[in-house]
Protein backbone atom coordinates (compact mmCIF):
# COMPACT_ATOMS: atom_id res chain seq x y z
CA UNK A 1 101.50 87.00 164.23
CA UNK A 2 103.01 85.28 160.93
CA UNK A 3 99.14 84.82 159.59
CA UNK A 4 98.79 88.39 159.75
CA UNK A 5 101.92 89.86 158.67
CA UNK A 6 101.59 87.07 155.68
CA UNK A 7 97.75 88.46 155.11
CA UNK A 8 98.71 92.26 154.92
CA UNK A 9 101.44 91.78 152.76
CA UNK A 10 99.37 89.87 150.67
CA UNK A 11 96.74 92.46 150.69
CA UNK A 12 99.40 95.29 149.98
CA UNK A 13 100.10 93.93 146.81
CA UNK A 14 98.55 95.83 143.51
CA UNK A 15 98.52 94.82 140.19
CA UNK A 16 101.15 95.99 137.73
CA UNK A 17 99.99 97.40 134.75
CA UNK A 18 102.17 97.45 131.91
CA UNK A 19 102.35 100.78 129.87
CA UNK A 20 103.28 100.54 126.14
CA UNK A 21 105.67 103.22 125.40
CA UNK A 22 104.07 105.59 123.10
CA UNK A 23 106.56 105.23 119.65
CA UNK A 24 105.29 107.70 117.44
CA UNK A 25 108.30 108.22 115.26
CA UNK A 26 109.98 106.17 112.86
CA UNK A 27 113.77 106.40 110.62
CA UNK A 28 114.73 103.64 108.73
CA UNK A 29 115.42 102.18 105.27
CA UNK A 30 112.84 101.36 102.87
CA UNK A 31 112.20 99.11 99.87
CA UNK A 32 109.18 99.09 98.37
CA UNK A 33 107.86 98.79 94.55
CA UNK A 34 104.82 100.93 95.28
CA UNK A 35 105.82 103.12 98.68
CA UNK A 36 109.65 103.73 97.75
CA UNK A 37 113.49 103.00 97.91
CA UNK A 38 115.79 104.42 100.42
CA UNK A 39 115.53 106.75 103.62
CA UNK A 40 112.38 106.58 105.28
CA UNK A 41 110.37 108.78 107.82
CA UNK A 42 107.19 107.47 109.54
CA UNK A 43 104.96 109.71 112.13
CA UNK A 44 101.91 107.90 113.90
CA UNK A 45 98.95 110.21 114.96
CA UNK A 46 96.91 107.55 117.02
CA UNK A 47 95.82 104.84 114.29
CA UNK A 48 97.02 106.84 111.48
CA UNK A 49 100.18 107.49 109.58
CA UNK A 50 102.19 108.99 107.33
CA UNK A 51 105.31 107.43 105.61
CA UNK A 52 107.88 109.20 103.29
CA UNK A 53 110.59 107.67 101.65
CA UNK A 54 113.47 108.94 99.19
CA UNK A 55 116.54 108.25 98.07
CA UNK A 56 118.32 110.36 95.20
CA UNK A 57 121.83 109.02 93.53
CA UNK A 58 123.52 110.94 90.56
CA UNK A 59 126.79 110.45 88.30
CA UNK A 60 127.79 111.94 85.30
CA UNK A 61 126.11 108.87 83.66
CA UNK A 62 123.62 107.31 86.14
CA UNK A 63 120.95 108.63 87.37
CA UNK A 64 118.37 107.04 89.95
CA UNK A 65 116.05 109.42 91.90
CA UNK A 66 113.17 107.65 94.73
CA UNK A 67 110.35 109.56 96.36
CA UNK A 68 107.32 107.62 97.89
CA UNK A 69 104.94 108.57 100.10
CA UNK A 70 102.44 106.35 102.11
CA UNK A 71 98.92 106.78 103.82
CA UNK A 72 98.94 103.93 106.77
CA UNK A 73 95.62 102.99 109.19
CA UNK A 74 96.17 100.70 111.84
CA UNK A 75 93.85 97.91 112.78
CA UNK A 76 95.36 95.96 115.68
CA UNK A 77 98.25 96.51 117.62
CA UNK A 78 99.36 94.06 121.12
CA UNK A 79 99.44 95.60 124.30
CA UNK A 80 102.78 95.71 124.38
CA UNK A 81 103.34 97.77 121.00
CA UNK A 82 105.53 94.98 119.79
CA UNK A 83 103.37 94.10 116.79
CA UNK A 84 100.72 95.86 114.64
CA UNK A 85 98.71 94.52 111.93
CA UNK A 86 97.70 97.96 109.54
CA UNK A 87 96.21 98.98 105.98
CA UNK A 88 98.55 101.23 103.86
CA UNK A 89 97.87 103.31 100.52
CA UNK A 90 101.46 104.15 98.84
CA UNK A 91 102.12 105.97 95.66
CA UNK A 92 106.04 105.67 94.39
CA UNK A 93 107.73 108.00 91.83
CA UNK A 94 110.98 107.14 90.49
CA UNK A 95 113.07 108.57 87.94
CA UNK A 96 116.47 106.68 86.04
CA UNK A 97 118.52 107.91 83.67
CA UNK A 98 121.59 105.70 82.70
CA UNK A 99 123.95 107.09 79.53
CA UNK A 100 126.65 103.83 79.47
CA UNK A 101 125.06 101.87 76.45
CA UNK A 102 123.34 104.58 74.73
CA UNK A 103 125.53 105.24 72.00
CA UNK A 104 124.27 105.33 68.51
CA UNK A 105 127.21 104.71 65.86
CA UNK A 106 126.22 105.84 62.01
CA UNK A 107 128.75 104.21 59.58
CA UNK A 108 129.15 104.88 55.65
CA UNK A 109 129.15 102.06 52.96
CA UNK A 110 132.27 101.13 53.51
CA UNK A 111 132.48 100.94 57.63
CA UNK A 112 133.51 104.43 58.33
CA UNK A 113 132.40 106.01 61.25
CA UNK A 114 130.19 108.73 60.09
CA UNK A 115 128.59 110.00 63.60
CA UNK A 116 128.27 108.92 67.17
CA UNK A 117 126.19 110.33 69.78
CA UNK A 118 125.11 109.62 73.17
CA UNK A 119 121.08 109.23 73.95
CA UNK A 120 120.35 110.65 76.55
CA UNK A 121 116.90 108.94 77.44
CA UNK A 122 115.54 109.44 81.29
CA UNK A 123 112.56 107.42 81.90
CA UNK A 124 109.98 108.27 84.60
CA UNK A 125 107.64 105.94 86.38
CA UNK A 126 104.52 106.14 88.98
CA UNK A 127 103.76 102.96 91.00
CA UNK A 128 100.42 102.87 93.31
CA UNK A 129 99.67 99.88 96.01
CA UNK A 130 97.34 99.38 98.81
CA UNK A 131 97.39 96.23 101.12
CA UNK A 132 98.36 95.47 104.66
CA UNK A 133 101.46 95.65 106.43
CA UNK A 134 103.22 94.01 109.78
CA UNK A 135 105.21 95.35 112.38
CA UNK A 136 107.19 93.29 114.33
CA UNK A 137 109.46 94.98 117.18
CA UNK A 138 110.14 97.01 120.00
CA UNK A 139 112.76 99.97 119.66
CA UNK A 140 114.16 98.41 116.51
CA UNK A 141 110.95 97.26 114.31
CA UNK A 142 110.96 95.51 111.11
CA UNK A 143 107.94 96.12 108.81
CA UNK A 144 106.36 93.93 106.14
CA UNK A 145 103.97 94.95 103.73
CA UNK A 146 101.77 92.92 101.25
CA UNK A 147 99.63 93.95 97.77
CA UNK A 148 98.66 94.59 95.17
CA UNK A 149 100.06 96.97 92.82
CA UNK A 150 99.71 99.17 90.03
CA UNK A 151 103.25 99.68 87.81
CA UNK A 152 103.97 102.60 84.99
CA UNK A 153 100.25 103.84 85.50
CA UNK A 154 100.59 106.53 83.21
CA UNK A 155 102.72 104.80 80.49
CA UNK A 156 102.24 101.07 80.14
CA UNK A 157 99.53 100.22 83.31
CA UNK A 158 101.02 96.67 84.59
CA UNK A 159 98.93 94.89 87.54
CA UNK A 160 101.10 93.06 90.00
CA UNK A 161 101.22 91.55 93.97
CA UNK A 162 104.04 93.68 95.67
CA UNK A 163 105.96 92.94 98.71
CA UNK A 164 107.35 96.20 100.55
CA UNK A 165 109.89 96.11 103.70
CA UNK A 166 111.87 98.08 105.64
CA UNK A 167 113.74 98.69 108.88
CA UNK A 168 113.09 101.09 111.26
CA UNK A 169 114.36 102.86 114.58
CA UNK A 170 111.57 103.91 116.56
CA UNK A 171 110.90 106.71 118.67
């Protein structure tokens, strides 16, 4: 009687299969030379995704203005949806305009103080990367991302490796 009620509840048993939640939604913080600095939005469709970032902060005197936005393909991801391995393409735009030392001072032959006035120089820049990021995470996911970048393309065209991160709430 004990070998059989053993043997059917043996048999009764089924295997588990563990569902990764679907997370296709992502708000965070983002700091990144080539994808952006500050608030960040990320939407998955299947293996690809979409990331903005932005960030604007303004004084009478200071001016710093982020946008980024980021093309993302994912290669491998666990079963769990812990961790992803992916591919991004991120373009950055940034804008600063800071008035505190800009002061010109014109003085006469014999120190006077002829003129003074303020230049007001903003200075715009455009920042391109591709490489491959990390996540690491379940709700709460941290994200690493590692390149090769392209600074000031349409000014002075630097070539550099970039490191991008951010932290981000998923949903």
């Amino acid at each position: 009687m004990i070998f059989c009620l053993s043997a059917t509840s043996l048999f009764a048993q089924t295997d588990e299969v563990v569902k990764k939640k679907e997370r296709t939604n992502e708000v965070g913080f983002h700091s990144g030379f080539t994808t952006g600095v500050g608030f960040s939005y990320r939407k998955w469709f299947g293996d690809f995704g979409i990331q903005l970032t932005g960030l604007p902060i303004k004084t009478d005197d200071y001016a710093f203005i982020s946008g980024g936005i980021t093309g993302m393909k994912n290669f491998v991801e666990s079963n769990s949806g812990n961790v992803k391995a992916y591919g991004y393409l991120g373009s950055h735009v940034y804008y600063t305009y800071d008035d505190w030392n800009d002061y010109t001072y014109v003085y006469d032959d014999n120190g006077n103080l002829v003129e003074e006035h303020n230049e007001e120089d903003g200075t715009t820049q455009t920042n391109l990367g591709a490489g491959i990021g990390f996540s690491f995470g379940g709700v709460v996911a941290y994200n690493l991302m590692l390149g090769y970048g392209a600074y000031d393309v349409f000014d002075k065209f630097n070539l550099f490796p970039t490191i991008e991160m951010g932290l981000y709430f998923r949903f």
